[in-house]
C-alpha atoms as a PDB file:
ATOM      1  CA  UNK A   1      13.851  15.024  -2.168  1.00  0.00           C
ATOM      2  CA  UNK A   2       9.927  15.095  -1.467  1.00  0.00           C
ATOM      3  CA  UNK A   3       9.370  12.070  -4.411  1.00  0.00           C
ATOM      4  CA  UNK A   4      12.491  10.066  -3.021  1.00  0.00           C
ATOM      5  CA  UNK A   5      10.099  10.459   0.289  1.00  0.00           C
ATOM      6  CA  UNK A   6       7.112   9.693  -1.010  1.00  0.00           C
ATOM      7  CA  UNK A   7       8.591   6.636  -3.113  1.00  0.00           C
ATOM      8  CA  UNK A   8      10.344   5.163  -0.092  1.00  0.00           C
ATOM      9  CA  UNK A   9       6.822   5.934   1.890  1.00  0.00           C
ATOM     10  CA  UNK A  10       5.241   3.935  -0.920  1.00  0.00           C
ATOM     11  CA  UNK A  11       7.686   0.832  -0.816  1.00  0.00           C
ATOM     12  CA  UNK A  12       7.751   0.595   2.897  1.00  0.00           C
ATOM     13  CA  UNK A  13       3.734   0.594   3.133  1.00  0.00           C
ATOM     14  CA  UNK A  14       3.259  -1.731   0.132  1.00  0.00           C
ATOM     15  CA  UNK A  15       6.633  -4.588   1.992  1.00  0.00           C
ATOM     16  CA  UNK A  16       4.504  -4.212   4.773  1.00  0.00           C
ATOM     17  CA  UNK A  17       0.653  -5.179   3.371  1.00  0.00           C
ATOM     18  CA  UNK A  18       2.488  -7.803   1.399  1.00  0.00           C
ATOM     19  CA  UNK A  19       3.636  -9.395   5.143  1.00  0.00           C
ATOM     20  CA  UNK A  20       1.171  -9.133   6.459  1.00  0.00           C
ATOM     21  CA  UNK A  21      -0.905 -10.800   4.294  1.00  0.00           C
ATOM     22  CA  UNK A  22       1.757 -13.178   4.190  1.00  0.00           C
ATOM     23  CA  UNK A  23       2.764 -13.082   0.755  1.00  0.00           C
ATOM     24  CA  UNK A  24       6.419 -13.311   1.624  1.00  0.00           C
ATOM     25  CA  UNK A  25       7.267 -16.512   0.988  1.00  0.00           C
ATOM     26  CA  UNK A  26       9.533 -16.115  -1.676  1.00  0.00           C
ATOM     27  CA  UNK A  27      10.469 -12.760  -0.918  1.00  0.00           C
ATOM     28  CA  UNK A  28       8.955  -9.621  -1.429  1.00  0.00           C
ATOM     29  CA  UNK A  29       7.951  -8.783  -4.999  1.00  0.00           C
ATOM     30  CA  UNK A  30       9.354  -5.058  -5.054  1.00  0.00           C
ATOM     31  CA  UNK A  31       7.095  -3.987  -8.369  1.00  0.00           C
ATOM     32  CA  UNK A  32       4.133  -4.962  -6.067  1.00  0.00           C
ATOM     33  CA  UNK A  33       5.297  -3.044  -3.051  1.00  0.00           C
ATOM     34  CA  UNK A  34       6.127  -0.317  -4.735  1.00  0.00           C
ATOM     35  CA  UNK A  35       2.784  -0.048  -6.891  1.00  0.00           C
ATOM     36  CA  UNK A  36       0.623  -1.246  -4.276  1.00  0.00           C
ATOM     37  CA  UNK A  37       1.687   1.345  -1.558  1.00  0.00           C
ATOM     38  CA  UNK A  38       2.048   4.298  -3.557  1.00  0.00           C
ATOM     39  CA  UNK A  39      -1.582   3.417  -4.793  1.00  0.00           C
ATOM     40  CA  UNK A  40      -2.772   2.381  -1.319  1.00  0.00           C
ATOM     41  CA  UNK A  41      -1.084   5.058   0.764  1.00  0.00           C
ATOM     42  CA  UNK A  42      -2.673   7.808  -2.087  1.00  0.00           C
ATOM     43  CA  UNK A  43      -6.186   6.858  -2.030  1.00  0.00           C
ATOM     44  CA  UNK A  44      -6.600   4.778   1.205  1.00  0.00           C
ATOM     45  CA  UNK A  45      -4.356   7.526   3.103  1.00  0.00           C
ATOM     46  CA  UNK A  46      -6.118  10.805   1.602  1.00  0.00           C
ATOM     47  CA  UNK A  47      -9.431   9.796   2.403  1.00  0.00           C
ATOM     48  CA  UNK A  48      -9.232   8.687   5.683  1.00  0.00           C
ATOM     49  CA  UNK A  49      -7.006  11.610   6.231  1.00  0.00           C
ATOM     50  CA  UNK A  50      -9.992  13.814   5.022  1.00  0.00           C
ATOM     51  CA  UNK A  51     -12.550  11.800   6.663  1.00  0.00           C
ATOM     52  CA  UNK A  52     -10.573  12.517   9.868  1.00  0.00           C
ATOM     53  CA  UNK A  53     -10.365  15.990   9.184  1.00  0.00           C
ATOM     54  CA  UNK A  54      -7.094  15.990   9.626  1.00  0.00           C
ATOM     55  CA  UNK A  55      -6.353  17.341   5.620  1.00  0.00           C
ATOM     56  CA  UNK A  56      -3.467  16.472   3.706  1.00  0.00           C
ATOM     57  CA  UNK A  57      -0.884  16.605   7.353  1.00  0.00           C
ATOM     58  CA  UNK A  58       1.086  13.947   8.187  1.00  0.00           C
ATOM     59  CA  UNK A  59      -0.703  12.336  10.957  1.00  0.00           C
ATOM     60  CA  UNK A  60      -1.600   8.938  12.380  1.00  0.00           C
ATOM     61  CA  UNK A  61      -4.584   8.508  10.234  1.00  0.00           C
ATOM     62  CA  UNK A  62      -3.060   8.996   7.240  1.00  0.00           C
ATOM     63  CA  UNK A  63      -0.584   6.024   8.055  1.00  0.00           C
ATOM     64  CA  UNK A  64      -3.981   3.600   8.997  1.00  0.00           C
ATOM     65  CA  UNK A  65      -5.467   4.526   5.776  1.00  0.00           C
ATOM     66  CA  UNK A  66      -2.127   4.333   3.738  1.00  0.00           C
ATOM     67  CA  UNK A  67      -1.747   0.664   4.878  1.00  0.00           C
ATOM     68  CA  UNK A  68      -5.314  -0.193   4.876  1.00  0.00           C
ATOM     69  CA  UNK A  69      -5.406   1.248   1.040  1.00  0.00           C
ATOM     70  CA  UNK A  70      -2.435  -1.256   0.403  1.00  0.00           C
ATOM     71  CA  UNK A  71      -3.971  -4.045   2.089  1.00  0.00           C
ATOM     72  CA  UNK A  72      -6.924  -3.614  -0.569  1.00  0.00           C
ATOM     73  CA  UNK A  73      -4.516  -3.117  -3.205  1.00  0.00           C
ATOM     74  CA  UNK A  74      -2.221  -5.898  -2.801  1.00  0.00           C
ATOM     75  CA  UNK A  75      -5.318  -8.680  -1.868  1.00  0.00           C
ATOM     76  CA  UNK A  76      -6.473  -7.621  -5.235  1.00  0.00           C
ATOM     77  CA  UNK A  77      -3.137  -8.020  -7.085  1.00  0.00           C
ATOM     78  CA  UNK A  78      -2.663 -10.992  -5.254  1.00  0.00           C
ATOM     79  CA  UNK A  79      -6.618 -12.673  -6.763  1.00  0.00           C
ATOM     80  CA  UNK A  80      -5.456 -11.433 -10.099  1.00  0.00           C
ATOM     81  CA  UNK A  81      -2.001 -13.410 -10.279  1.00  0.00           C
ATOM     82  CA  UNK A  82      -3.817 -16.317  -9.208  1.00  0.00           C
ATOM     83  CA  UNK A  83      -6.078 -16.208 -11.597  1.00  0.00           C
ATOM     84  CA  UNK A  84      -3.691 -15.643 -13.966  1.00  0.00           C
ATOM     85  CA  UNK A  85      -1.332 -18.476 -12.441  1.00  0.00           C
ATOM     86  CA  UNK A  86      -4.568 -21.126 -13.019  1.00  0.00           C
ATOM     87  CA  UNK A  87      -5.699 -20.526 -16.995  1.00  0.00           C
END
């Protein structure tokens, strides 16, 4: 039940940095969302959690850091497509 969490967790962070960077505009690309916030909510989240102090809880900075971390990842996905998109 904990990975169904943590995927869902993952999905919802990653649909959420790709609106608001405003990728949406043909839909959300799932694969992205998923990869992006399970990536982004792992490193972004655990570090900012541990910078905090706060340790590996469930707490508010954890959330800041998980969508900050998929922020990063998806703005980086998003410069690699398009560099893909123009060769």
């Amino acid at each position: 039940m904990l990975i169904i969490g943590i995927v869902l967790w993952g999905m919802l962070i990653g649909a959420a940095a790709q609106l608001i960077l405003g990728t949406g505009r043909k839909g959300l690309n799932w694969g992205m969302a998923l990869a992006s916030g399970l990536i982004g909510s792992f490193v972004g989240g655990l570090l900012i959690s541990l910078i905090a102090g706060d340790g590996i809880e469930f707490r508010p900075s954890g959330i800041i850091g998980s969508i900050i971390g998929a922020l990063i990842v998806s703005a980086i996905w998003i410069a690699v497509d398009r560099q893909r998109a123009e060769k």
